[in-house]
N, C-alpha and C. Protein backbone atom coordinates (compact mmCIF):
# COMPACT_ATOMS: atom_id res chain seq x y z
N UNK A 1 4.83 -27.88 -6.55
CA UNK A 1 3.53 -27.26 -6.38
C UNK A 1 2.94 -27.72 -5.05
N UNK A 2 2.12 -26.80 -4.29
CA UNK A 2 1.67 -27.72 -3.21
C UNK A 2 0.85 -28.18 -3.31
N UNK A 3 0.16 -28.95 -2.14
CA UNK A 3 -1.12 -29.73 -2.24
C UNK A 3 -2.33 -29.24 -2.24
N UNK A 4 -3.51 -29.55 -3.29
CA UNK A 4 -4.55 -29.04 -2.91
C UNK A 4 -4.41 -27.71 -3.82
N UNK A 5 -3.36 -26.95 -4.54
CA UNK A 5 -3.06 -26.35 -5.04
C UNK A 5 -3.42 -26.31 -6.57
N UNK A 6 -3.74 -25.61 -7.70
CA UNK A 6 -3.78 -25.49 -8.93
C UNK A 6 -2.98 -23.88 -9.58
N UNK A 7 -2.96 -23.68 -10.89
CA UNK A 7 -2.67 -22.90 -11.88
C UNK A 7 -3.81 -23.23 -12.76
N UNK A 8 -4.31 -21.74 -12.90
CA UNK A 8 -5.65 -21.26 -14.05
C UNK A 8 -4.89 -20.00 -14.77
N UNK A 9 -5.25 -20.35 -16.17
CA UNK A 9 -4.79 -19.19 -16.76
C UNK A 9 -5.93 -18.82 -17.53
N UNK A 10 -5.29 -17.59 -17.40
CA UNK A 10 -6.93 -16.45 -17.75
C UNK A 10 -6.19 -15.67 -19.21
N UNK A 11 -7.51 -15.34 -19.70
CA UNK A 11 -7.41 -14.56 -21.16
C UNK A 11 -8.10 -13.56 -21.03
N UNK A 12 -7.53 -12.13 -21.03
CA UNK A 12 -8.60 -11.37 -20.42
C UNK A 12 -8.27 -10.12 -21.80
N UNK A 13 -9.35 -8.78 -21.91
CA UNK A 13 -8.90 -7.63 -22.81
C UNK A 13 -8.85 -6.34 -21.69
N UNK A 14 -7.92 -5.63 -22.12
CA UNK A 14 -7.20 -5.06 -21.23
C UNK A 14 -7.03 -3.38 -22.11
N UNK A 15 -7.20 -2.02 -21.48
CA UNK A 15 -7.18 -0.66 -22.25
C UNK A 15 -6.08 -0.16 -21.36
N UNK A 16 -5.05 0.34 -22.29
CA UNK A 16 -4.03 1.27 -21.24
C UNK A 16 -4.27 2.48 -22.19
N UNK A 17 -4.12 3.54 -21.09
CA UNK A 17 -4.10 5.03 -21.87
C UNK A 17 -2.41 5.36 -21.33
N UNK A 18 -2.51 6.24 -22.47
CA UNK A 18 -0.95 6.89 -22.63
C UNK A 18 -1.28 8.48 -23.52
N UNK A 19 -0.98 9.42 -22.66
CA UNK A 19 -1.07 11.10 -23.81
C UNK A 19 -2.17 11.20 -24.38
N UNK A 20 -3.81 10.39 -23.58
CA UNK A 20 -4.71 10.58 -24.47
C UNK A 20 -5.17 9.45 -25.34
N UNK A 21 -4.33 8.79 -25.60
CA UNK A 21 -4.52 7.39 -26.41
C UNK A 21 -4.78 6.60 -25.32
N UNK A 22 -6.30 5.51 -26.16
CA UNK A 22 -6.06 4.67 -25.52
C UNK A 22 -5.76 3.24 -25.94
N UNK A 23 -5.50 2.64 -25.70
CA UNK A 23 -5.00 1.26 -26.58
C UNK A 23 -5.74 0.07 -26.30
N UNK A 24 -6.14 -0.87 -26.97
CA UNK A 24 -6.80 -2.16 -26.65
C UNK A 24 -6.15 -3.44 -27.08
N UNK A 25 -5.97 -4.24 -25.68
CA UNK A 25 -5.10 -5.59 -26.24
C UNK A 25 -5.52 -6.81 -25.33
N UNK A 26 -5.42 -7.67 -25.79
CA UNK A 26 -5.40 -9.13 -25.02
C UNK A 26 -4.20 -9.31 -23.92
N UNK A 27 -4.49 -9.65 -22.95
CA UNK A 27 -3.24 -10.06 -22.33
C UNK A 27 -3.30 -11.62 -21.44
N UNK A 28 -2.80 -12.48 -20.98
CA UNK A 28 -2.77 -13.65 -20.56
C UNK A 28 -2.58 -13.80 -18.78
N UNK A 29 -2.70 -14.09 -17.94
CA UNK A 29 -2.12 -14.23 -16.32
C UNK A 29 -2.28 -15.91 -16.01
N UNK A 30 -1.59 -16.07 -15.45
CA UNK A 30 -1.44 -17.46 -15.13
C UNK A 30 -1.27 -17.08 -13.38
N UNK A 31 -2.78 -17.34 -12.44
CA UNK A 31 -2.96 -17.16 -11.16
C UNK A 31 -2.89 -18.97 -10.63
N UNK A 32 -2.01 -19.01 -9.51
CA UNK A 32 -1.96 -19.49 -8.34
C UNK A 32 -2.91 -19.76 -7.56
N UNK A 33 -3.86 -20.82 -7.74
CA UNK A 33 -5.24 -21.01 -6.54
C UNK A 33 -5.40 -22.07 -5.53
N UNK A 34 -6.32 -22.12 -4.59
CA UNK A 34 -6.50 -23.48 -4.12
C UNK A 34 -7.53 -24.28 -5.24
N UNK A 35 -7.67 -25.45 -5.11
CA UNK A 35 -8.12 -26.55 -5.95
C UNK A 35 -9.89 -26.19 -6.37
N UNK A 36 -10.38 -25.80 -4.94
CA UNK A 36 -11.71 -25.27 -5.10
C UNK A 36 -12.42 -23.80 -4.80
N UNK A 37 -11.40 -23.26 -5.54
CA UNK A 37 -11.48 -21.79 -5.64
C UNK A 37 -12.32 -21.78 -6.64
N UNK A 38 -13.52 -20.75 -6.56
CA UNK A 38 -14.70 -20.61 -7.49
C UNK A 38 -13.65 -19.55 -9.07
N UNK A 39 -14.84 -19.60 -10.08
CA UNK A 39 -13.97 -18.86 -11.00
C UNK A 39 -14.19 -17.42 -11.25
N UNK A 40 -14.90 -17.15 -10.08
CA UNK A 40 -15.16 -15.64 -9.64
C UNK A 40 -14.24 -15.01 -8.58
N UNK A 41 -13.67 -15.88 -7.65
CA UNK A 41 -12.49 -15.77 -6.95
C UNK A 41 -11.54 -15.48 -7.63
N UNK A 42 -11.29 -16.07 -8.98
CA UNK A 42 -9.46 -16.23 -9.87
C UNK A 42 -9.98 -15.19 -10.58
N UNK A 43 -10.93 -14.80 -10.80
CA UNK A 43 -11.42 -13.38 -11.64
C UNK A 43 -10.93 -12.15 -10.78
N UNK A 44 -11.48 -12.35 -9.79
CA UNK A 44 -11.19 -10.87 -8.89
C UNK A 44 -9.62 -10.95 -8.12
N UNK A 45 -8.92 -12.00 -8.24
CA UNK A 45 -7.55 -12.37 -7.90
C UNK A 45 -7.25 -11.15 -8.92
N UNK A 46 -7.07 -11.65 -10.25
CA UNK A 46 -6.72 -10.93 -11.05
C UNK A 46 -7.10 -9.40 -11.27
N UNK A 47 -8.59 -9.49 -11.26
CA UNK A 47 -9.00 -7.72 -11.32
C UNK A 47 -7.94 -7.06 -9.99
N UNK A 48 -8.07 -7.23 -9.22
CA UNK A 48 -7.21 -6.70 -7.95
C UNK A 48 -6.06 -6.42 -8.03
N UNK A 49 -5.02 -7.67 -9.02
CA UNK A 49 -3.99 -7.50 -8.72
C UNK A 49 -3.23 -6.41 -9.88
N UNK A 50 -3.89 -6.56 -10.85
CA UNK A 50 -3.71 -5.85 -12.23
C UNK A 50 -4.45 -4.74 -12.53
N UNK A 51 -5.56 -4.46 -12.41
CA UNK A 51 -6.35 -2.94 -13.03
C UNK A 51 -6.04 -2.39 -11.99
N UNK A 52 -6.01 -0.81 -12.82
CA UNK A 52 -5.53 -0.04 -12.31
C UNK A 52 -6.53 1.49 -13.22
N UNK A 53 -7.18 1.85 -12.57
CA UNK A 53 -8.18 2.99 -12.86
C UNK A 53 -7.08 3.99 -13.87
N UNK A 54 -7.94 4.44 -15.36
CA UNK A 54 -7.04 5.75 -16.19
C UNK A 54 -5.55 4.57 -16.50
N UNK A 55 -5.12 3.68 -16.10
CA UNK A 55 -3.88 3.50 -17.07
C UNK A 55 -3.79 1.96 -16.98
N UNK A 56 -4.93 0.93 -16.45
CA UNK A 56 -4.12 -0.29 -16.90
C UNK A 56 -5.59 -1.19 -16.78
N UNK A 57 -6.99 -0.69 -17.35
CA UNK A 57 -7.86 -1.33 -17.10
C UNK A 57 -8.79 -2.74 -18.23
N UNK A 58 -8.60 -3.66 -17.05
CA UNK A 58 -9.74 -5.20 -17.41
C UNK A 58 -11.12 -4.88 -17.88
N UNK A 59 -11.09 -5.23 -18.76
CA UNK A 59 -13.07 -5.51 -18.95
C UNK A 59 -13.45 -6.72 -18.85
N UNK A 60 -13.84 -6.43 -17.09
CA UNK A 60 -13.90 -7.73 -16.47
C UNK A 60 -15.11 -8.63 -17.12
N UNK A 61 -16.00 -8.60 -17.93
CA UNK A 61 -16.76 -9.52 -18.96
C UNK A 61 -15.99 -10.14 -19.78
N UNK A 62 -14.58 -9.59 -20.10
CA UNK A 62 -13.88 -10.53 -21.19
C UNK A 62 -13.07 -11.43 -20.53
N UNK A 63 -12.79 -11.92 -19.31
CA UNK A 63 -11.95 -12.67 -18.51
C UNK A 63 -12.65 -14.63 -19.08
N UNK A 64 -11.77 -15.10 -19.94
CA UNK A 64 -12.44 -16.34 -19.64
C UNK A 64 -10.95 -17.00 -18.99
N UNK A 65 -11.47 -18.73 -19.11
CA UNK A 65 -10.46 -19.64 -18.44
C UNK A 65 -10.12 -20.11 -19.63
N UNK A 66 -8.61 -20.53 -20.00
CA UNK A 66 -7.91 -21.22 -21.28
C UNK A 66 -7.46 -21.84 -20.73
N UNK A 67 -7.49 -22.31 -19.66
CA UNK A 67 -6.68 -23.78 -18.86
C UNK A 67 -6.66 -24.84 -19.64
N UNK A 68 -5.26 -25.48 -20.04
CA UNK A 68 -5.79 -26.57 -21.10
C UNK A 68 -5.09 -27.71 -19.41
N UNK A 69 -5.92 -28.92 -19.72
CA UNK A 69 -5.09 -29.67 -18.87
C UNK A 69 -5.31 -31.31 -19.39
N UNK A 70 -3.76 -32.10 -19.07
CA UNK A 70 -3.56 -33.49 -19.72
C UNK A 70 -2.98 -34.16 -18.38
């Protein structure tokens, strides 16, 4: 890992449509940050890299942090 470096993993709810359906599920990301990256930064890391308008969208209010760390 490098220096100055962390891993945050996010728990976010997530709607994909398919033929009209739309579906609702939890999904998990484990983002790559610097150490003092705010948690609005690793939020929009993720919104950016993953939603996708009509077929792969975040409800970015449900994004928390589950980082467990020992």
């Amino acid at each position: 890992m490098k220096p100055n470096w962390k891993y945050v993993l996010l728990e976010y709810t997530y709607t994909t449509y398919c033929q009209g359906t739309a579906d609702r599920n939890f999904g998990q990301a484990l983002i790559h940050c610097p150490e003092d990256c705010s948690f609005n930064n690793i939020r929009s890391t993720l919104f950016n890299k993953k939603h996708r308008e009509g077929i792969y969208e975040i409800d970015i209010e449900s994004v928390k942090d589950v980082t467990i760390e020992w």
